[in-house]
C-alpha atoms as a PDB file:
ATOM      1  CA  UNK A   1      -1.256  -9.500 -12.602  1.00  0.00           C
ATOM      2  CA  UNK A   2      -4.444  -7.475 -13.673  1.00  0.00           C
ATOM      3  CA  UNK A   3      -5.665  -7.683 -16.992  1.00  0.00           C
ATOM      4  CA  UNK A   4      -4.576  -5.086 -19.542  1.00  0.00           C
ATOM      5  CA  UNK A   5      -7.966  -4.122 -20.571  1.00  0.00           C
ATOM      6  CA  UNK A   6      -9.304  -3.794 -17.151  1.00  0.00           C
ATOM      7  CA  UNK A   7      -8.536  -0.240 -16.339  1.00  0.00           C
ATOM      8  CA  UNK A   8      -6.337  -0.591 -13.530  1.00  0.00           C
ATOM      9  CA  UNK A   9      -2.547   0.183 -13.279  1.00  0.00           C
ATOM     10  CA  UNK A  10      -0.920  -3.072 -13.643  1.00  0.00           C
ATOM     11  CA  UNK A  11       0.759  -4.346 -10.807  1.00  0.00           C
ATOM     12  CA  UNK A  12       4.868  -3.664 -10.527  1.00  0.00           C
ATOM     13  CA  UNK A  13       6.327  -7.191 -10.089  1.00  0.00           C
ATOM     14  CA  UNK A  14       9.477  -7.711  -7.446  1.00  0.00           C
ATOM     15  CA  UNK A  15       9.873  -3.982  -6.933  1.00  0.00           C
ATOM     16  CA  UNK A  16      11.100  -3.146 -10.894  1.00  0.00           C
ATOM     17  CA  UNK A  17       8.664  -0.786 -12.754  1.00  0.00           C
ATOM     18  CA  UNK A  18       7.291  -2.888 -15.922  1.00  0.00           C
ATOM     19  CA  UNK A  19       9.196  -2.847 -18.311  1.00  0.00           C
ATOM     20  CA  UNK A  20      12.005  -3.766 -16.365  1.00  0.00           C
ATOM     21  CA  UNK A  21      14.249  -2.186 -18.684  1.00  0.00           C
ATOM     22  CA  UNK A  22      12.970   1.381 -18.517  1.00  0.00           C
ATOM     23  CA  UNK A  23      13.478   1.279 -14.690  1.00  0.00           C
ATOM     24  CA  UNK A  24      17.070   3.247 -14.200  1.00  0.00           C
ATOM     25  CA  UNK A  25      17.182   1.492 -10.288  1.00  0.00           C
ATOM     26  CA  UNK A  26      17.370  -1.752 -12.640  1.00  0.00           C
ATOM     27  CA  UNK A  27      20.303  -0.786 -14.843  1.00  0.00           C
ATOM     28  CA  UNK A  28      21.952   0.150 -11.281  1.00  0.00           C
ATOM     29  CA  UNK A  29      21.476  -3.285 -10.034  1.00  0.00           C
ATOM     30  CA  UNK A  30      23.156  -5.001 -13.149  1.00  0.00           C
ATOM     31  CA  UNK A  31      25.769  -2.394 -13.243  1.00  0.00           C
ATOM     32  CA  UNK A  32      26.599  -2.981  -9.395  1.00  0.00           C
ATOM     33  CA  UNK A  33      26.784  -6.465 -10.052  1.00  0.00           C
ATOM     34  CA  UNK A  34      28.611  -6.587 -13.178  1.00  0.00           C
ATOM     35  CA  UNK A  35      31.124  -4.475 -11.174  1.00  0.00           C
ATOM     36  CA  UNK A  36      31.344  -6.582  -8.609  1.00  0.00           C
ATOM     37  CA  UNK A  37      31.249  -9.715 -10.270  1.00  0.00           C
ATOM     38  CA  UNK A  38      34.609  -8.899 -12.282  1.00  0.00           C
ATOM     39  CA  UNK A  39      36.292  -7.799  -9.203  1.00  0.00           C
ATOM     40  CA  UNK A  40      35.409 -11.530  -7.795  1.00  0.00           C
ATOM     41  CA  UNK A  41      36.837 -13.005 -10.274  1.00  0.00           C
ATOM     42  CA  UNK A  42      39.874 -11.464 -10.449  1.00  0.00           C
ATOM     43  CA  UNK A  43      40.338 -12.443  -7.245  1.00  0.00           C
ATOM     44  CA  UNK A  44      39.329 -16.078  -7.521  1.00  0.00           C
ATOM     45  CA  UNK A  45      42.499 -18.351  -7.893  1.00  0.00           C
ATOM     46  CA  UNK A  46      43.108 -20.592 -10.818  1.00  0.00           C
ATOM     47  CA  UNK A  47      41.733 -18.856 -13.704  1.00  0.00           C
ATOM     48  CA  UNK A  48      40.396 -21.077 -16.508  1.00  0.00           C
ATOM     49  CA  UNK A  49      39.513 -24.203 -14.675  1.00  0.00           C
ATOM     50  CA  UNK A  50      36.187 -25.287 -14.603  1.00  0.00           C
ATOM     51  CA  UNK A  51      36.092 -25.352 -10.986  1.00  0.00           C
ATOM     52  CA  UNK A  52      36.968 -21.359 -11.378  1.00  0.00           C
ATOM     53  CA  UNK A  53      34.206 -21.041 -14.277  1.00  0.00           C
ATOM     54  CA  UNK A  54      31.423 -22.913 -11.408  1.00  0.00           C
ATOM     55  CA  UNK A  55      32.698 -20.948  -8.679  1.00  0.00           C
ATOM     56  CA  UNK A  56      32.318 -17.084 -10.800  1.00  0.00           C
ATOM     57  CA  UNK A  57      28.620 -18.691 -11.781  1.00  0.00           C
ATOM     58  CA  UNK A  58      27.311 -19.199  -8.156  1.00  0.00           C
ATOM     59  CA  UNK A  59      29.003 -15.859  -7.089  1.00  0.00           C
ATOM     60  CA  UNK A  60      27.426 -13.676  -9.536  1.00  0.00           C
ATOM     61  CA  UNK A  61      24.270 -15.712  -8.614  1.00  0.00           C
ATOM     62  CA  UNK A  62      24.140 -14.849  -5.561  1.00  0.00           C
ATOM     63  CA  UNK A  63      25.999 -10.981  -5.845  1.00  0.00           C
ATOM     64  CA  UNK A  64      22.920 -10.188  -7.893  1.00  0.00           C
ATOM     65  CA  UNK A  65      20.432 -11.553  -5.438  1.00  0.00           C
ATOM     66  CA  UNK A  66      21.985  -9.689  -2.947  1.00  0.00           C
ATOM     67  CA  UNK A  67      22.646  -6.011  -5.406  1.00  0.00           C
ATOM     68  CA  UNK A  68      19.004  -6.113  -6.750  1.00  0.00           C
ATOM     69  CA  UNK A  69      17.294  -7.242  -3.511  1.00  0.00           C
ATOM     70  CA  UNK A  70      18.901  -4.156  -1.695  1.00  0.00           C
ATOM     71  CA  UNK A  71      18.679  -1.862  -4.798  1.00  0.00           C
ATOM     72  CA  UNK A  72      14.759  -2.741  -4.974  1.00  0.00           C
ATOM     73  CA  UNK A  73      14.356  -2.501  -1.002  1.00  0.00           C
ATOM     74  CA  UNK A  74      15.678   0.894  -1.494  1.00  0.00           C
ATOM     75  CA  UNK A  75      13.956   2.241  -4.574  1.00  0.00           C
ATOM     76  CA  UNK A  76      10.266   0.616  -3.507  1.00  0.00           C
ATOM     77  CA  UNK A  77      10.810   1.821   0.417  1.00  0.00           C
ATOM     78  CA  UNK A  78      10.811   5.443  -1.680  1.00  0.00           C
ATOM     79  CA  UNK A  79       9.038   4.675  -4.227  1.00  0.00           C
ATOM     80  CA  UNK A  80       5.832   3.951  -1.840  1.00  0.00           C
ATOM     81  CA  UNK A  81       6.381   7.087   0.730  1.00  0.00           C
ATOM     82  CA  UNK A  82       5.961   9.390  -2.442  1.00  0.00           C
ATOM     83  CA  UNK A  83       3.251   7.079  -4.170  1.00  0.00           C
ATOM     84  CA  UNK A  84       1.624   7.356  -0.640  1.00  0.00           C
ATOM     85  CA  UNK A  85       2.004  11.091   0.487  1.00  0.00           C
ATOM     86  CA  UNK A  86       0.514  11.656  -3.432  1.00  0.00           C
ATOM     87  CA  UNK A  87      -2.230   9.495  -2.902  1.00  0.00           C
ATOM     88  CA  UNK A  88      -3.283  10.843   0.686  1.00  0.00           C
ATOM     89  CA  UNK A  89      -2.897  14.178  -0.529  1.00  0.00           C
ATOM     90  CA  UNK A  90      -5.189  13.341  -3.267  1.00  0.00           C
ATOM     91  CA  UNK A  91      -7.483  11.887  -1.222  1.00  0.00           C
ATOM     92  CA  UNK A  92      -7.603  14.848   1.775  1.00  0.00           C
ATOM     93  CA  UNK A  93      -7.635  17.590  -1.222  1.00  0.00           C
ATOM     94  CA  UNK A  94     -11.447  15.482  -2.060  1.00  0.00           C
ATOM     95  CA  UNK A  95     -12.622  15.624   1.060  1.00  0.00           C
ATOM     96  CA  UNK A  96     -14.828  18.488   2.849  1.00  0.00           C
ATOM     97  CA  UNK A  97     -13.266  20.800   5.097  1.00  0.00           C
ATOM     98  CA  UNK A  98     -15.410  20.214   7.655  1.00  0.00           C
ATOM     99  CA  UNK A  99     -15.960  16.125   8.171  1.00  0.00           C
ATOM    100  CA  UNK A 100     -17.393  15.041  11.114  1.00  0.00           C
ATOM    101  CA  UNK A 101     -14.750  13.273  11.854  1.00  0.00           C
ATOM    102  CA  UNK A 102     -12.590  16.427  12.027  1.00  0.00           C
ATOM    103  CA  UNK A 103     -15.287  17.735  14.178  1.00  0.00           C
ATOM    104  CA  UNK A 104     -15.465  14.473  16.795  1.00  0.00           C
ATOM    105  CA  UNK A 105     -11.375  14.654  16.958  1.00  0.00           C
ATOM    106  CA  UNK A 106     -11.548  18.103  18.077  1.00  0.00           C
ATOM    107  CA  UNK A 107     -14.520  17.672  20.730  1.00  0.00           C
ATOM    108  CA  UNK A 108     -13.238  14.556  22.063  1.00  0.00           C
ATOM    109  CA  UNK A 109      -9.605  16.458  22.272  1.00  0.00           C
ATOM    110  CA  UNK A 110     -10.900  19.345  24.317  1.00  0.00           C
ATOM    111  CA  UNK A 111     -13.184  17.071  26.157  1.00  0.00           C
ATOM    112  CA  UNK A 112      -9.459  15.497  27.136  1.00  0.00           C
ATOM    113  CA  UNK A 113      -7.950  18.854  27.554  1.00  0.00           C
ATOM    114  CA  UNK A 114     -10.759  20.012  29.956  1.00  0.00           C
ATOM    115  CA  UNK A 115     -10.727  16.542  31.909  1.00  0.00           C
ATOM    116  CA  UNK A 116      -6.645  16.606  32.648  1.00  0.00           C
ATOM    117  CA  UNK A 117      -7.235  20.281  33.432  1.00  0.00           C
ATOM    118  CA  UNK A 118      -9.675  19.526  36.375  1.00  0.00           C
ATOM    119  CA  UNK A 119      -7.436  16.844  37.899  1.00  0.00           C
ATOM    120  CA  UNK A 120      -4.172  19.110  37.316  1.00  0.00           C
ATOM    121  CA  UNK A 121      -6.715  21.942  39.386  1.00  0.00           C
ATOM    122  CA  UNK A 122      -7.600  19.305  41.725  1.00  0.00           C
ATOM    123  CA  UNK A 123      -4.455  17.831  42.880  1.00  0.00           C
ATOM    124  CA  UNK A 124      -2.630  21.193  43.421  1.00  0.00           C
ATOM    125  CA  UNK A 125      -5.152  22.417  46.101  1.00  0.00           C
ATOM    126  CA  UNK A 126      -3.747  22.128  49.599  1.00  0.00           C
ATOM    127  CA  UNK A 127      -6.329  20.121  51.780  1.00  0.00           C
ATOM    128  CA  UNK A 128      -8.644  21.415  53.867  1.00  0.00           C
END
């Protein structure tokens, strides 16, 4: 993780915005899980054994593995197409209008252009 002081954006760790908290795709997680750790146990057998108690723990262990991992997948799969559109918006809006690379792309396309023309031309002649 970067340094506070540093100047840069610190880093978002496993997909949840710091502080976890304050992230609303978070709160969906746990309530997903919470919801689907009670219907679990309801349907679990023998109710108040300890082998009931052990089997709820590893369940919700692994229900909210499973909730947040998808949750996060979701969230950071859109969270990074809009962080990335902004960012290469940004980044075209501070560039000239007229780069060279713009330029070379649009030589070496009608360069292309004129090239598959003259074979096109050249293979609908008849022979002579």
């Amino acid at each position: 993780m970067a340094a506070k002081d540093s100047g840069k954006p610190r880093r978002r760790r496993y997909g949840w915005t710091e502080p976890r908290w304050r992230d609303p795709a978070f709160w969906a997680a746990v309530g997903i899980s919470v919801l689907l750790v009670v219907a679990q146990g309801f349907l679990i057998g023998d109710r108040g054994t300890s082998f009931w108690y052990l089997s709820l723990a590893v369940r919700a262990l692994f229900t909210w593995i499973l909730i947040s991992a998808v949750i996060r997948i979701r969230v950071g799969i859109q969270r990074g197409l809009v962080g990335g559109f902004r960012e290469s918006q940004e980044r075209a809006a501070s560039k000239p209008a007229g780069s060279t690379a713009d330029n070379l792309a649009k030589a070496s396309g009608r360069t292309v252009g004129r090239a598959i023309a003259a074979y096109k031309k050249s293979q609908s002649k008849p022979p002579s």
